[in-house]
N, C-alpha and C. Protein backbone atom coordinates (compact mmCIF):
# COMPACT_ATOMS: atom_id res chain seq x y z
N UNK A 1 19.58 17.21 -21.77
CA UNK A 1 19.26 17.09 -23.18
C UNK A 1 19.05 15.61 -23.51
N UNK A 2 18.05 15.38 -24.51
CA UNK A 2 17.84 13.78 -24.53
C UNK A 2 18.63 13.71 -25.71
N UNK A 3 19.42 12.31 -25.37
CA UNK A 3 20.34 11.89 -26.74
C UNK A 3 19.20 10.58 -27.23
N UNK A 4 19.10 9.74 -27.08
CA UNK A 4 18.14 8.62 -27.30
C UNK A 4 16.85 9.05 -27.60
N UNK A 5 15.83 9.53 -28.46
CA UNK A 5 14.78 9.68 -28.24
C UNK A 5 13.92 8.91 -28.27
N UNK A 6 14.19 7.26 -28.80
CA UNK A 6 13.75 6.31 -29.21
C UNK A 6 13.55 5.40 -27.48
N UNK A 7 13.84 5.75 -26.95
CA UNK A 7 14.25 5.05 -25.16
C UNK A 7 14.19 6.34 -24.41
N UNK A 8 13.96 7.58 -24.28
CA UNK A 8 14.12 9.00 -23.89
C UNK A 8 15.27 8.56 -23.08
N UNK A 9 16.64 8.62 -23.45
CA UNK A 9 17.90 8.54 -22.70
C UNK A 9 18.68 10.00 -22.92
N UNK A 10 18.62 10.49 -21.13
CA UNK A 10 18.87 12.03 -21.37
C UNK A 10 20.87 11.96 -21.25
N UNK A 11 21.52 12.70 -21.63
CA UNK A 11 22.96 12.89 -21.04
C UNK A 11 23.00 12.88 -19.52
N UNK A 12 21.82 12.96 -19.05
CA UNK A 12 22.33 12.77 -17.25
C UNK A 12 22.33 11.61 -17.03
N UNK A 13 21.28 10.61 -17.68
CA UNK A 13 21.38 9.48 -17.46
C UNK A 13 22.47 8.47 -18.34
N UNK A 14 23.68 8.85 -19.39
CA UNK A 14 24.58 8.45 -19.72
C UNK A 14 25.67 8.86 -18.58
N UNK A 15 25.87 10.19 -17.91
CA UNK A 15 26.61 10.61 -17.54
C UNK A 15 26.34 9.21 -15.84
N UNK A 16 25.21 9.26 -15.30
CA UNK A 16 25.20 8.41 -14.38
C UNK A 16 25.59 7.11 -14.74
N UNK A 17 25.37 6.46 -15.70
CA UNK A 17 25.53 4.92 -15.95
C UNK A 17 26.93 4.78 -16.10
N UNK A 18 27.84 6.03 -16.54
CA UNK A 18 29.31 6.15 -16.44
C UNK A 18 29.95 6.23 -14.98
N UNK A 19 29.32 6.85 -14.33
CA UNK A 19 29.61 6.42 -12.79
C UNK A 19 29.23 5.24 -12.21
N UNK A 20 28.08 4.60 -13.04
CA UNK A 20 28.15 3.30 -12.21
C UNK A 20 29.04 2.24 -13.11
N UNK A 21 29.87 2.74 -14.00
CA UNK A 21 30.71 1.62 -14.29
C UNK A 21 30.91 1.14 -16.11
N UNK A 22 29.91 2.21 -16.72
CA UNK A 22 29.72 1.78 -17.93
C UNK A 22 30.95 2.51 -18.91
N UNK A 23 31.68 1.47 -19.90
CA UNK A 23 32.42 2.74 -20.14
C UNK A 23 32.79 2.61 -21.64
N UNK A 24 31.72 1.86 -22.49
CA UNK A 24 31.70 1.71 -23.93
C UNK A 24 30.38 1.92 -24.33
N UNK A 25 30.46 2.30 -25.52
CA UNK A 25 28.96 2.39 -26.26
C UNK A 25 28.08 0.75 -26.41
N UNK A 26 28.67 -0.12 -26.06
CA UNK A 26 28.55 -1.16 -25.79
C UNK A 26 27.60 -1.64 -24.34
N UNK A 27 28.08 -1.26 -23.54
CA UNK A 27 27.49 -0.77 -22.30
C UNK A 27 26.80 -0.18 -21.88
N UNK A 28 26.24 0.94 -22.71
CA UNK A 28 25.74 1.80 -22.73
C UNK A 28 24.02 1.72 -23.45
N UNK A 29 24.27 0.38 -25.12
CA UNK A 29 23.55 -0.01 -25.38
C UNK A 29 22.86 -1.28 -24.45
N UNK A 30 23.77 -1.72 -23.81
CA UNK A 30 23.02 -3.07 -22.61
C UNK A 30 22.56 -2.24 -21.51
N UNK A 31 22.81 -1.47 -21.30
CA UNK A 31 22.16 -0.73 -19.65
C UNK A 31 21.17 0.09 -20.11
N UNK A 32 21.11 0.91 -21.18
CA UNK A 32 20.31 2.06 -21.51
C UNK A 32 19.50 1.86 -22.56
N UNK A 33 19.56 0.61 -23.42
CA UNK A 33 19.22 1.09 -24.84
C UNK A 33 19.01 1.45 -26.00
N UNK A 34 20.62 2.23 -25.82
CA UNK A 34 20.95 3.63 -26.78
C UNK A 34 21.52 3.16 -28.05
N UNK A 35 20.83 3.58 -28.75
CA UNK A 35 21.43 2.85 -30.30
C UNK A 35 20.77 1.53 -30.53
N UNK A 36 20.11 1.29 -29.95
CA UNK A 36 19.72 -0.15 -30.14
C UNK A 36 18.40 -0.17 -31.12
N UNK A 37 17.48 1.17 -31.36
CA UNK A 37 16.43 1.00 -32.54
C UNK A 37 17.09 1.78 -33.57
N UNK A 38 16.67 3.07 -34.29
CA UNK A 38 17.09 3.38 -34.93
C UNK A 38 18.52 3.75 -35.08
N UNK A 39 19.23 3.86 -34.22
CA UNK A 39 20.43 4.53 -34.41
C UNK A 39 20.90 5.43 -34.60
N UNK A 40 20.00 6.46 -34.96
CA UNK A 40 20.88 7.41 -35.22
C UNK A 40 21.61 8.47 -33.81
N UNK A 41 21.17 8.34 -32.69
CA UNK A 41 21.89 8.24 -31.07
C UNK A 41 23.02 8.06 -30.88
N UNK A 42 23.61 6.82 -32.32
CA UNK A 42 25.34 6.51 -31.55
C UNK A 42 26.38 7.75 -31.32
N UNK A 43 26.15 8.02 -32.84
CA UNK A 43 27.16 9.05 -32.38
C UNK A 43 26.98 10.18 -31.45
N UNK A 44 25.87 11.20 -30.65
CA UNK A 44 26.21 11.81 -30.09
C UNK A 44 26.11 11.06 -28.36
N UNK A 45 25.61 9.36 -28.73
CA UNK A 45 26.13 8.78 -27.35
C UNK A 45 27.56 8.63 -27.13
N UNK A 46 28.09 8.22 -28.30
CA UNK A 46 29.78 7.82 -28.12
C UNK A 46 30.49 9.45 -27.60
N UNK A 47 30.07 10.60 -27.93
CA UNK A 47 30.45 11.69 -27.77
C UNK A 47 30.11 12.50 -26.24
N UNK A 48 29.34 11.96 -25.41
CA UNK A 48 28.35 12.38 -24.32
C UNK A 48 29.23 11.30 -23.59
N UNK A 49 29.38 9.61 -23.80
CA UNK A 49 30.28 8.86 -23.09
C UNK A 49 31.42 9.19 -22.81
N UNK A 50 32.09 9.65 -23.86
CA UNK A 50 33.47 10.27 -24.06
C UNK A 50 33.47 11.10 -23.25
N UNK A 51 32.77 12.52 -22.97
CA UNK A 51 32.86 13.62 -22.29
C UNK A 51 32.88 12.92 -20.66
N UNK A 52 31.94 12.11 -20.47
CA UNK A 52 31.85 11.78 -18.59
C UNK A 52 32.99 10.73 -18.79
N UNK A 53 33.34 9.72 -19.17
CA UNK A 53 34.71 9.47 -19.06
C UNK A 53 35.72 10.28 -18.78
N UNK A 54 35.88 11.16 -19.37
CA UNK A 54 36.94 12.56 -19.54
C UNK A 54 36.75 13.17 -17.80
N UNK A 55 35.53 13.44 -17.36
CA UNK A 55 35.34 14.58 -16.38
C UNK A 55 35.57 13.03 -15.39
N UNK A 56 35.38 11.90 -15.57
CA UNK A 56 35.42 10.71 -14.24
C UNK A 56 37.35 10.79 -14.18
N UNK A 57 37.60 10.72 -15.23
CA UNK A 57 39.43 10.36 -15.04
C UNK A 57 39.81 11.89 -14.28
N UNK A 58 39.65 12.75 -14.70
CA UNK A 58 39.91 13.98 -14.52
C UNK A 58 39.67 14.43 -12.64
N UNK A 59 38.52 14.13 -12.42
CA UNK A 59 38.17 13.82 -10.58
C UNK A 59 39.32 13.13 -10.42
N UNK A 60 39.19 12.20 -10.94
CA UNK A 60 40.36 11.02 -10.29
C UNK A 60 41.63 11.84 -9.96
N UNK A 61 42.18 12.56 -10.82
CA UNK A 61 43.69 12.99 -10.95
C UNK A 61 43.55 14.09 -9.76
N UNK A 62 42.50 14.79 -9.79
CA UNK A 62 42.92 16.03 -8.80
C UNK A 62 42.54 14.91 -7.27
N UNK A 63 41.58 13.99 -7.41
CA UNK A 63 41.47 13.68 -5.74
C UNK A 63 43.00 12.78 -5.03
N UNK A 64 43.53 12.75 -6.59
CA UNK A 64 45.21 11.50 -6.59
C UNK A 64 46.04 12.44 -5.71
């Protein structure tokens, strides 16, 4: 699903930039883009970040 339509930034490609290390909407706007023209993207980027954060810690605990 594209969250960015302004940069076509899909959730796979938030979900990847979270594996390579990104882990604020901050980061997210320097690597991707997102939020950076119109804005209206942040919030379901901060919400799409949130989720692959969640599923990256979560790997972590079961491979612990």
């Amino acid at each position: 699903m594209y969250i960015c339509l302004c940069h076509a930034v899909t959730e796979s490609d938030i979900h990847h930039a979270v594996a390579q290390g990104a882990c604020t909407l901050r980061d997210l706007r320097s690597d991707l883009k997102v939020a950076t023209q119109c804005g209206r993207c942040a919030t379901c980027a901060r919400t799409c970040l949130n989720q692959a954060l969640a599923e990256i810690a979560g790997d972590q605990e079961i491979a612990a």
